[in-house]
N, C-alpha and C. Protein backbone atom coordinates (compact mmCIF):
# COMPACT_ATOMS: atom_id res chain seq x y z
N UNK A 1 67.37 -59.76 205.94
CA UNK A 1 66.15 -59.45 206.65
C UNK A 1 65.02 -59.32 205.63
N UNK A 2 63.76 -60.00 206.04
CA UNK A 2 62.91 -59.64 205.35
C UNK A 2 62.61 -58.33 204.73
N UNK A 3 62.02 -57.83 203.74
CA UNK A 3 61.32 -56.56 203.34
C UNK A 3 59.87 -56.35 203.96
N UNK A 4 59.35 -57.05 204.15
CA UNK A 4 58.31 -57.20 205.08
C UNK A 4 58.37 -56.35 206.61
N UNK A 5 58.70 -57.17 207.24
CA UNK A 5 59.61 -56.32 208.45
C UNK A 5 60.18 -55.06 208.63
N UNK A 6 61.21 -55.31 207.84
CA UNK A 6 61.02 -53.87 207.59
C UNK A 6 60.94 -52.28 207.30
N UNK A 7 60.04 -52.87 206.48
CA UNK A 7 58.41 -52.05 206.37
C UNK A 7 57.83 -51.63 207.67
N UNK A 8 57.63 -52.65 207.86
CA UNK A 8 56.66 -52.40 208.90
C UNK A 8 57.61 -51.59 210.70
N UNK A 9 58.98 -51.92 210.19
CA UNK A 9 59.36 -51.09 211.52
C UNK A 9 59.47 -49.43 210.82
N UNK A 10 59.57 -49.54 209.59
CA UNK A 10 60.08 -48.17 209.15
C UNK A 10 58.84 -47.58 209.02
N UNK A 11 57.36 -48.01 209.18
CA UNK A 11 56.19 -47.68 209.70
C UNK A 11 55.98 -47.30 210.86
N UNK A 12 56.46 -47.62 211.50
CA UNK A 12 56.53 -47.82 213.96
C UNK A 12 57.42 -46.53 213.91
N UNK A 13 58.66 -46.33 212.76
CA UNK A 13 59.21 -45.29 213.35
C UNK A 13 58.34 -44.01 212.80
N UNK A 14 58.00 -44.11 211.05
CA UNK A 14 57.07 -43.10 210.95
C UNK A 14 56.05 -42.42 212.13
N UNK A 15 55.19 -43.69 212.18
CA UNK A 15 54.54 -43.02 213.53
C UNK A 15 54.51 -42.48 214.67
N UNK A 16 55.76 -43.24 215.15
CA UNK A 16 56.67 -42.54 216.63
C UNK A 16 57.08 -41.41 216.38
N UNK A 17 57.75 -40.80 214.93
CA UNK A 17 58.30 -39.61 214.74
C UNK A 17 57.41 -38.70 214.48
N UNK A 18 55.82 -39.12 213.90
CA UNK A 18 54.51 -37.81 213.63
C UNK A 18 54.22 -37.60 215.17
N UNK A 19 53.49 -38.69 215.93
CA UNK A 19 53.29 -38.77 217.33
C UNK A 19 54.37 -38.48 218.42
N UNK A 20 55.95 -38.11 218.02
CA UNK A 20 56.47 -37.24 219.17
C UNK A 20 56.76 -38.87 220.16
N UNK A 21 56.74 -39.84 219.90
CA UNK A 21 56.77 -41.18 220.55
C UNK A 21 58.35 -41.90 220.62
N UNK A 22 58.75 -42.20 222.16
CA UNK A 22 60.40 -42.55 221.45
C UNK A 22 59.77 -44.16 222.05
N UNK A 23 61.03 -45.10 221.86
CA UNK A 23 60.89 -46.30 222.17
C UNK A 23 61.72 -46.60 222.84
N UNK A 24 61.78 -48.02 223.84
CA UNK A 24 62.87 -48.56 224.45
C UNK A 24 62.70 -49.88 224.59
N UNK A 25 63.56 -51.18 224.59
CA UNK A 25 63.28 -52.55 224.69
C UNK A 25 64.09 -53.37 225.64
N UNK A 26 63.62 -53.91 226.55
CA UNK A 26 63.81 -54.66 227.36
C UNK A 26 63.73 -56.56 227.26
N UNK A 27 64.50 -57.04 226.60
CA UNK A 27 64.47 -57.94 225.73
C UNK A 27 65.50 -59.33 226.79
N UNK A 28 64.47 -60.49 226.71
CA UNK A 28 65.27 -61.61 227.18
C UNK A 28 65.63 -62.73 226.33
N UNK A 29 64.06 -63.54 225.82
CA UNK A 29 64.08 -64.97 224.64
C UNK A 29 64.66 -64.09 223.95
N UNK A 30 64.78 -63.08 222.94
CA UNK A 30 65.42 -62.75 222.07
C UNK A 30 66.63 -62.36 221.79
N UNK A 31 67.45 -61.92 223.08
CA UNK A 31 68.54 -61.68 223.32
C UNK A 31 69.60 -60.74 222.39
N UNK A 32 68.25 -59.49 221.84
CA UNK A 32 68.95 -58.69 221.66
C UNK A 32 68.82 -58.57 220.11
N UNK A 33 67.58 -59.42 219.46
CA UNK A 33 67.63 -59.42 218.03
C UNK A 33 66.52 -58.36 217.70
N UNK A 34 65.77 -58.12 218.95
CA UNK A 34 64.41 -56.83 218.67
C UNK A 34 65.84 -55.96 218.32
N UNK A 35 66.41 -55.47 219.09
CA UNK A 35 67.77 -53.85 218.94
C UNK A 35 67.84 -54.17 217.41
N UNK A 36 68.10 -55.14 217.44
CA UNK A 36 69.09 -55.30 215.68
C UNK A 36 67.75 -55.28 214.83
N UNK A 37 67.08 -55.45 214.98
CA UNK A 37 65.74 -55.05 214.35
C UNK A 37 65.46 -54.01 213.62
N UNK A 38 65.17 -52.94 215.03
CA UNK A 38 65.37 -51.56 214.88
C UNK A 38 66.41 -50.74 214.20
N UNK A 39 67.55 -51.41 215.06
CA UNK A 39 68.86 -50.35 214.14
C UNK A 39 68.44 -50.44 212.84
N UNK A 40 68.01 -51.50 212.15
CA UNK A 40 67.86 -51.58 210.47
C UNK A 40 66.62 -50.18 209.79
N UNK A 41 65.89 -49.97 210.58
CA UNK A 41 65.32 -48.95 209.97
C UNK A 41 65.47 -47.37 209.91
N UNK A 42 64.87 -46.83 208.98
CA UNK A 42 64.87 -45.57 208.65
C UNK A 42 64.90 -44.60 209.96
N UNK A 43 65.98 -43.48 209.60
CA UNK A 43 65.86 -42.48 210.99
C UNK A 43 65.79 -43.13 212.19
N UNK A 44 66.10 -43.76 212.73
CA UNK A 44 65.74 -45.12 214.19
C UNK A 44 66.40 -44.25 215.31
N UNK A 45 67.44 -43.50 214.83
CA UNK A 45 67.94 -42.51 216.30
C UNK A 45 66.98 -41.29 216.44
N UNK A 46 66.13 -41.37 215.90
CA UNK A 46 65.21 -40.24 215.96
C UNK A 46 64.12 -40.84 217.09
N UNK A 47 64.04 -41.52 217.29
CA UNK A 47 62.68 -42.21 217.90
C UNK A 47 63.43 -43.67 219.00
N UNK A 48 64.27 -44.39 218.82
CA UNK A 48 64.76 -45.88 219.29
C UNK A 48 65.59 -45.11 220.23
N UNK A 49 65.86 -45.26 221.54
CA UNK A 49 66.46 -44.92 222.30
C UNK A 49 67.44 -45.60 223.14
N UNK A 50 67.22 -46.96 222.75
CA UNK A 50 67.69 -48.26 223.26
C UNK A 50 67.06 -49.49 223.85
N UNK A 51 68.41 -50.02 223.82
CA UNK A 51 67.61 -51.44 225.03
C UNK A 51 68.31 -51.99 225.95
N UNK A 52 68.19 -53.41 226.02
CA UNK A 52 68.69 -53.83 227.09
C UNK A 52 68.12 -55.79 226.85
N UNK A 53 69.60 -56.29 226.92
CA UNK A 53 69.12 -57.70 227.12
C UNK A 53 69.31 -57.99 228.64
N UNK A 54 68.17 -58.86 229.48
CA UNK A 54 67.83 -58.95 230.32
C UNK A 54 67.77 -60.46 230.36
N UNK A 55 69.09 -62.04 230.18
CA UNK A 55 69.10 -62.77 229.85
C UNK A 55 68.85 -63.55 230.90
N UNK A 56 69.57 -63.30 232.00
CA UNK A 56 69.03 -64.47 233.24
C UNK A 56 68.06 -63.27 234.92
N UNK A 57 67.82 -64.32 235.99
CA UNK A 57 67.33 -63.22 236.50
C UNK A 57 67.86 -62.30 237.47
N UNK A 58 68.68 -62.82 237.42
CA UNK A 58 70.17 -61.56 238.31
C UNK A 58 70.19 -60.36 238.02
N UNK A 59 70.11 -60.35 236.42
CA UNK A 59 69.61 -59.08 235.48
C UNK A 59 69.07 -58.07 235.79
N UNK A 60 67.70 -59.01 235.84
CA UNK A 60 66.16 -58.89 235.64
C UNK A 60 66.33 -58.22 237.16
N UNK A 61 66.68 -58.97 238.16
CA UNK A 61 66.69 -57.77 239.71
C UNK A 61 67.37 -56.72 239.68
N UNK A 62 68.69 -57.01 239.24
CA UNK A 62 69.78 -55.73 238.81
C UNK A 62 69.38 -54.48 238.42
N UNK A 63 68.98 -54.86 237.07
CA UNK A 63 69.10 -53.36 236.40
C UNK A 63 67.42 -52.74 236.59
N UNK A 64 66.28 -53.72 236.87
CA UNK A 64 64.99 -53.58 237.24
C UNK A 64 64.39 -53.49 238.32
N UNK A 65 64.69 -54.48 239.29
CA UNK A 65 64.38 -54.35 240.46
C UNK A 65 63.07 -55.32 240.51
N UNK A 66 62.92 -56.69 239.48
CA UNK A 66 62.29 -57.27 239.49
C UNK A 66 62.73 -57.99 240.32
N UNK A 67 61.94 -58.85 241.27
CA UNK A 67 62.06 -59.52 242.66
C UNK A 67 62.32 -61.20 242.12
N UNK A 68 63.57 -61.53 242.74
CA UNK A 68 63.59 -62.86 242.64
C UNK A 68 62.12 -64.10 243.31
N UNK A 69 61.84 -63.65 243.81
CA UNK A 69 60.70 -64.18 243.95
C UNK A 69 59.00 -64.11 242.85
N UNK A 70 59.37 -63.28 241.97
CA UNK A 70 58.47 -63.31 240.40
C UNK A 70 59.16 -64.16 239.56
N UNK A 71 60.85 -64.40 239.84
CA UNK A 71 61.37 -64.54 238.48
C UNK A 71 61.69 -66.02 238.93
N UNK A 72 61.86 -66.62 240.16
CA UNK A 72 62.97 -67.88 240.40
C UNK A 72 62.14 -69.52 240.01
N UNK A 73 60.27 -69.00 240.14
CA UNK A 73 59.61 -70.41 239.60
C UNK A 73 59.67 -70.49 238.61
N UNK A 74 59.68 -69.83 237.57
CA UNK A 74 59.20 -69.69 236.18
C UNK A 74 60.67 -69.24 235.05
N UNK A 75 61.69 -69.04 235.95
CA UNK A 75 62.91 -68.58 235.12
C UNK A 75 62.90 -67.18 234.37
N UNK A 76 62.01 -66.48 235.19
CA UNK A 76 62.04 -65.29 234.75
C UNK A 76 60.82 -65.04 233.30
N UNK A 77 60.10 -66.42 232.96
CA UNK A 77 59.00 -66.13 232.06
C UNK A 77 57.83 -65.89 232.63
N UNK A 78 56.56 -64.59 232.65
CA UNK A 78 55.72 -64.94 232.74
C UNK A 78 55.21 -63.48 232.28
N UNK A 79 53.52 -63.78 232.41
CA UNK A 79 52.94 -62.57 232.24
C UNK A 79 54.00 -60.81 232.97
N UNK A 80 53.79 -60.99 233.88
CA UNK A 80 53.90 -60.05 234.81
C UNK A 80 55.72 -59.91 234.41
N UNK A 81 56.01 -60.44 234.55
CA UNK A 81 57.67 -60.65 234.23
C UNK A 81 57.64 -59.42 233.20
N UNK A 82 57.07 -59.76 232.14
CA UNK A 82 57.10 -59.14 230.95
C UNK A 82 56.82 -57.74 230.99
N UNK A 83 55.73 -57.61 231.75
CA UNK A 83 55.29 -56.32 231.86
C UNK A 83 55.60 -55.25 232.62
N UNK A 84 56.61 -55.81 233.53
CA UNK A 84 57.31 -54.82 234.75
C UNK A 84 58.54 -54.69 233.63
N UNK A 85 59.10 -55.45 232.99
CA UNK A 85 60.18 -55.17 231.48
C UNK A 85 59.68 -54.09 230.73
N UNK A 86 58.50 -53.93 230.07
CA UNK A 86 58.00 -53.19 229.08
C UNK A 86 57.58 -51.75 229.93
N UNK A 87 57.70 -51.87 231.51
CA UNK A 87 57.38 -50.36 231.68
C UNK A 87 58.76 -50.30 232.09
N UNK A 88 59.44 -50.71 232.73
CA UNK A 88 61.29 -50.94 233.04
C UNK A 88 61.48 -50.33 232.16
N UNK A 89 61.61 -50.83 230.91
CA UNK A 89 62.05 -50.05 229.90
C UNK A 89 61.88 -48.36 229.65
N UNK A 90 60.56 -48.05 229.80
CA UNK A 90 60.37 -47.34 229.70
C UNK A 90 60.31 -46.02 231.12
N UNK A 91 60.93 -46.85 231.76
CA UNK A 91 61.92 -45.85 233.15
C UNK A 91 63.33 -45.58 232.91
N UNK A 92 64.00 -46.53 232.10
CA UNK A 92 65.08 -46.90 232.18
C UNK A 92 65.64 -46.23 231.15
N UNK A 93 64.80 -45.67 230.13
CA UNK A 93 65.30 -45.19 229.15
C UNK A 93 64.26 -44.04 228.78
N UNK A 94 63.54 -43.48 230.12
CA UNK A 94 63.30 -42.25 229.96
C UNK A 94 61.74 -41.93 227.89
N UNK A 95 61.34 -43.16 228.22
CA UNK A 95 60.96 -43.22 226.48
C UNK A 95 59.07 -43.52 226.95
N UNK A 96 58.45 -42.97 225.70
CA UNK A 96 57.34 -43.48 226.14
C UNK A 96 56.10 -44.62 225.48
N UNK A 97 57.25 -45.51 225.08
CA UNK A 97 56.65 -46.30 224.44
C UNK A 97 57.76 -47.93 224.74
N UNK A 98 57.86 -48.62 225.34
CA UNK A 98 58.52 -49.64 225.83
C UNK A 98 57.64 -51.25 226.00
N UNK A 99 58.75 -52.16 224.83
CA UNK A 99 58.46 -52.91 224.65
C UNK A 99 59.21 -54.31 225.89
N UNK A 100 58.42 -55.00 226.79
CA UNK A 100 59.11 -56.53 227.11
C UNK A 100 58.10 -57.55 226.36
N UNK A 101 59.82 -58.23 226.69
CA UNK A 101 59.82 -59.33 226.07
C UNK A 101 60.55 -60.64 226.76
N UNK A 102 59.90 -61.92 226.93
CA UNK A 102 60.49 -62.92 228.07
C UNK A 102 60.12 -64.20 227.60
N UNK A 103 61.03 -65.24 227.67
CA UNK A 103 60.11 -66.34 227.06
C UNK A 103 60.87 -67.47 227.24
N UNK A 104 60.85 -68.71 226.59
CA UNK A 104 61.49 -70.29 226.71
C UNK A 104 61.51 -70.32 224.86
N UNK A 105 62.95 -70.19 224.16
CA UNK A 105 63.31 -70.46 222.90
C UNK A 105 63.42 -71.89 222.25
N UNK A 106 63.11 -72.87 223.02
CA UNK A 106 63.91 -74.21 223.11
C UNK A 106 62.86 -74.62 224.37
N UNK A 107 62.90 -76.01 224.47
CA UNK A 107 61.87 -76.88 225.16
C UNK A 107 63.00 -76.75 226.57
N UNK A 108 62.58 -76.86 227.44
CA UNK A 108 63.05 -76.86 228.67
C UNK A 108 62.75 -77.73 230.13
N UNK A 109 63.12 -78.77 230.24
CA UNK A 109 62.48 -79.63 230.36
C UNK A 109 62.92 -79.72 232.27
N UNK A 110 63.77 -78.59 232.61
CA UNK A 110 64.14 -78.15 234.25
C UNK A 110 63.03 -77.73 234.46
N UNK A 111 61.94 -76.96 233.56
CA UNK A 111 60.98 -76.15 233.71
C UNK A 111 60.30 -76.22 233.37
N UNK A 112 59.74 -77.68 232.89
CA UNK A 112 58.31 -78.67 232.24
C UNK A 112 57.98 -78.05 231.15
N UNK A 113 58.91 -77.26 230.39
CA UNK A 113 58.18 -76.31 229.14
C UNK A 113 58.50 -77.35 227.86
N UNK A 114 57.12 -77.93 227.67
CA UNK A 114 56.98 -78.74 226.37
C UNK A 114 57.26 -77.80 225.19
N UNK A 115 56.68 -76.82 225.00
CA UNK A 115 56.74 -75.62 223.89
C UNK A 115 57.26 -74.53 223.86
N UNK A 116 58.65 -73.87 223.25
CA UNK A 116 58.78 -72.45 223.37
C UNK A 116 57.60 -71.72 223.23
N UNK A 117 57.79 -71.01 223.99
CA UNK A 117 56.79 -69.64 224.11
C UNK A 117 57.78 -68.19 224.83
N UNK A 118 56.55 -67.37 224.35
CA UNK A 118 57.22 -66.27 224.92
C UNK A 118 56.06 -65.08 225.53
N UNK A 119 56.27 -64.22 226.38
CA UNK A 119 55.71 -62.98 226.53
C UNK A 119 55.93 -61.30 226.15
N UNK A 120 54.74 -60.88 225.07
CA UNK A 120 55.28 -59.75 224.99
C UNK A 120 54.31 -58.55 225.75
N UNK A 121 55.44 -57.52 226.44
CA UNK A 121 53.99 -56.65 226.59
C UNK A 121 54.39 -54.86 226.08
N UNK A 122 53.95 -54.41 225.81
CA UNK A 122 53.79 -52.82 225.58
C UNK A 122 53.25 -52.05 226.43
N UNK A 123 54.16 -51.15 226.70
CA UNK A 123 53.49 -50.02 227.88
C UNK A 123 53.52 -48.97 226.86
N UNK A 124 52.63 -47.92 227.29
CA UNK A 124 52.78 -46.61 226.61
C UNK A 124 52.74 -45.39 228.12
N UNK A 125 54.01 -45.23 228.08
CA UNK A 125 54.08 -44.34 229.62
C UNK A 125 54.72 -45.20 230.51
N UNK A 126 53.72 -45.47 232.04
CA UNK A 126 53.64 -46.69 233.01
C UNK A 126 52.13 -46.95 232.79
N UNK A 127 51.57 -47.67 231.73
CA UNK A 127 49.94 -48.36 231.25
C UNK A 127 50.49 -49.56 230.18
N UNK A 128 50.29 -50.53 230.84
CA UNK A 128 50.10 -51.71 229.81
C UNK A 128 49.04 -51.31 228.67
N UNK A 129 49.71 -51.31 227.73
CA UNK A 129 48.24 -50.92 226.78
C UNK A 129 48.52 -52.78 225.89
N UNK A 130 48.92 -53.66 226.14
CA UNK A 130 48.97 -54.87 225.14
C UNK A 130 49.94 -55.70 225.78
N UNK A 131 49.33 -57.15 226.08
CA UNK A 131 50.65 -58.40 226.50
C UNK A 131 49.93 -59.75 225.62
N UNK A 132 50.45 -60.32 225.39
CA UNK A 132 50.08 -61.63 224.64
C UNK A 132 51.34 -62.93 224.87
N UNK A 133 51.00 -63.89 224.56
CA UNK A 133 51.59 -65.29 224.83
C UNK A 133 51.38 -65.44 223.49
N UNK A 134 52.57 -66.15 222.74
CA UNK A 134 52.78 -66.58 221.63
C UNK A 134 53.60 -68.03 221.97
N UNK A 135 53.12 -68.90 220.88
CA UNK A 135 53.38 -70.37 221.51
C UNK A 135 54.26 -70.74 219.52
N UNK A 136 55.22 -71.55 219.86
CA UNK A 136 55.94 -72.02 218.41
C UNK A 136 55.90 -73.91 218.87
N UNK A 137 56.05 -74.55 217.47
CA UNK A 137 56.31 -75.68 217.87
C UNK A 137 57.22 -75.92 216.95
N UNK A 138 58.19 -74.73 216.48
CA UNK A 138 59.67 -74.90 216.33
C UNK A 138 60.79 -75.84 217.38
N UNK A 139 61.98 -76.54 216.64
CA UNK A 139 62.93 -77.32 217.44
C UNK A 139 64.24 -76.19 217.25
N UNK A 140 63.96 -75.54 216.71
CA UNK A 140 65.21 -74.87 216.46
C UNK A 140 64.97 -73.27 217.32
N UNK A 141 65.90 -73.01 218.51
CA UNK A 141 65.81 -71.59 218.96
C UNK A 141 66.17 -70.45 217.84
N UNK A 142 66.75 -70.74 217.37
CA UNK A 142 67.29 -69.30 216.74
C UNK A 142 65.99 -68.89 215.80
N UNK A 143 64.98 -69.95 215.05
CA UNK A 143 63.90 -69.73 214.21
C UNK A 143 62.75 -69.41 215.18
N UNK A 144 62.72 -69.61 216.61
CA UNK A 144 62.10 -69.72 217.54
C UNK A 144 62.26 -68.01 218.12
N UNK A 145 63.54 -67.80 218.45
CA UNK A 145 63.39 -66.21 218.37
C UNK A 145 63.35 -65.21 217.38
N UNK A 146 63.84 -65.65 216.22
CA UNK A 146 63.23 -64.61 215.25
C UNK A 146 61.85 -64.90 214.69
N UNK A 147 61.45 -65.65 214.81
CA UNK A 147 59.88 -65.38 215.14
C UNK A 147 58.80 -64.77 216.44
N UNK A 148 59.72 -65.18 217.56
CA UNK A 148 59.03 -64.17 218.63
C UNK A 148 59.23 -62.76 218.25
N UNK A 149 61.10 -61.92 218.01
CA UNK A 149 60.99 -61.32 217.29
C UNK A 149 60.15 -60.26 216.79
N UNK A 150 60.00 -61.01 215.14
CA UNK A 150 58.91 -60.53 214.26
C UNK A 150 57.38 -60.50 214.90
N UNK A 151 57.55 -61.10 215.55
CA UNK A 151 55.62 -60.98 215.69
C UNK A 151 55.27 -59.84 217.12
N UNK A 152 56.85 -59.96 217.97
CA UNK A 152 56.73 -58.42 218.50
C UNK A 152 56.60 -56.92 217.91
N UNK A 153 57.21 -57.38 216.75
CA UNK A 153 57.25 -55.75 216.04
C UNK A 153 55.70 -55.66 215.37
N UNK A 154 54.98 -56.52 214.99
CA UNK A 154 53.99 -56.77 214.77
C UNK A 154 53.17 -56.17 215.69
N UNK A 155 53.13 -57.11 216.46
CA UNK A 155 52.23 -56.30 217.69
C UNK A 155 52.34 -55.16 218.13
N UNK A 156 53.38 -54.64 217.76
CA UNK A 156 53.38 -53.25 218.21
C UNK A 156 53.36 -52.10 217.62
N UNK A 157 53.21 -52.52 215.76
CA UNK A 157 52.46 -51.62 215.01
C UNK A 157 51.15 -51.97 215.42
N UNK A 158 50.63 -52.82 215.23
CA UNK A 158 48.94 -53.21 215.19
C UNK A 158 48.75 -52.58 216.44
N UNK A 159 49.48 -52.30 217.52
CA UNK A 159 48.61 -51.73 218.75
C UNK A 159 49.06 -49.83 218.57
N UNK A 160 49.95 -49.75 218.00
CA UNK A 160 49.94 -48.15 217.84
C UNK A 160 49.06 -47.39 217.22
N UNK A 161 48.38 -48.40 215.90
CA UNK A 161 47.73 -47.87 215.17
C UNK A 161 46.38 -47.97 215.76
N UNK A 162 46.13 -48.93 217.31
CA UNK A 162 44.56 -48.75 217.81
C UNK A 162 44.38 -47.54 218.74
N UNK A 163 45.72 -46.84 218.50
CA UNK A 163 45.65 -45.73 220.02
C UNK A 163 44.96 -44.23 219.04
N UNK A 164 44.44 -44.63 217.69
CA UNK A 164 43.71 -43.76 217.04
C UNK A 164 45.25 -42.84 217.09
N UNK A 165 45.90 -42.40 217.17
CA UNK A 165 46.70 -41.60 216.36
C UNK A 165 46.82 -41.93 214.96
N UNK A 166 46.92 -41.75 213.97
CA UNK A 166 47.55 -42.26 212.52
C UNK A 166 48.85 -42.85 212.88
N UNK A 167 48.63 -43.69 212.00
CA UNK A 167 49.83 -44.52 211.17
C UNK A 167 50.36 -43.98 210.04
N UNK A 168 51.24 -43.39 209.86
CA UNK A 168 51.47 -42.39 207.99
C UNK A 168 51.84 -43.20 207.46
């Protein structure tokens, strides 16, 4: 794993642990590589509370109660997808800081998707505070999700540190 990375998660937990902040992840394109992420950093049971891969949308209704009718055009990718995940999460695991995550790793061509992409969003509570679309023109999934990945943990220092609490 990079040193880069993390850094920067053993930063997310610093801050979650000054700010009293736990986390939870609700994870699909990645299938579970955000968790393994986390486990790698400092104190992480202090603050990481869990997750959950959410791989097809049987899941996604199951354990969420997301409606096959959000998830059955799009395969379970979209804005909104993401963001009923990232507060899911953060029902589901009782935490107040919950990350989704949903996306196409690999071109998909049942589902006209020229480009992996993915959706991430952050709730803090039940408030979207951050969702973004990230686009790769990687051929390879596995470089395709550890880059969605990384640029989730990214985003979710860069948005902790705009909620004006410190970052230590």
């Amino acid at each position: 794993m990079e040193k880069n990375i993390l850094d920067t998660i053993n930063e997310v937990g610093k801050y979650c642990q000054s700010e009293g902040l736990t986390l939870s992840i609700a994870e699909s394109v990645t299938s579970g590589y955000l968790q393994y992420l986390f486990s790698q950093g400092q104190h992480t049971t202090s603050y990481f509370q869990g997750g959950i891969t959410l791989y097809n949308n049987y899941q996604k209704f199951k354990q969420f109660g997301i409606s096959p009718f959000l998830t059955s055009p799009n395969n379970g990718v979209s804005q909104l997808v993401t963001e009923f995940l990232a507060k899911g999460a953060n029902l589901h695991f009782n935490t107040n800081v919950g990350i989704g995550i949903t996306g196409f790793a690999y071109k998909d061509l049942d589902y006209n998707i020229s480009e992996p992409h993915c959706y991430i969003s952050i709730a803090l509570e039940d408030k979207i505070i951050h969702t973004t679309k990230l686009e790769s023109s990687s051929d390879s999934m596995h470089q395709n999700q550890v880059y969605f990945a990384i640029q989730c943990v990214i985003s979710l220092y860069n948005n902790l540190k705009t909620l004006k609490l410190s970052v230590r």
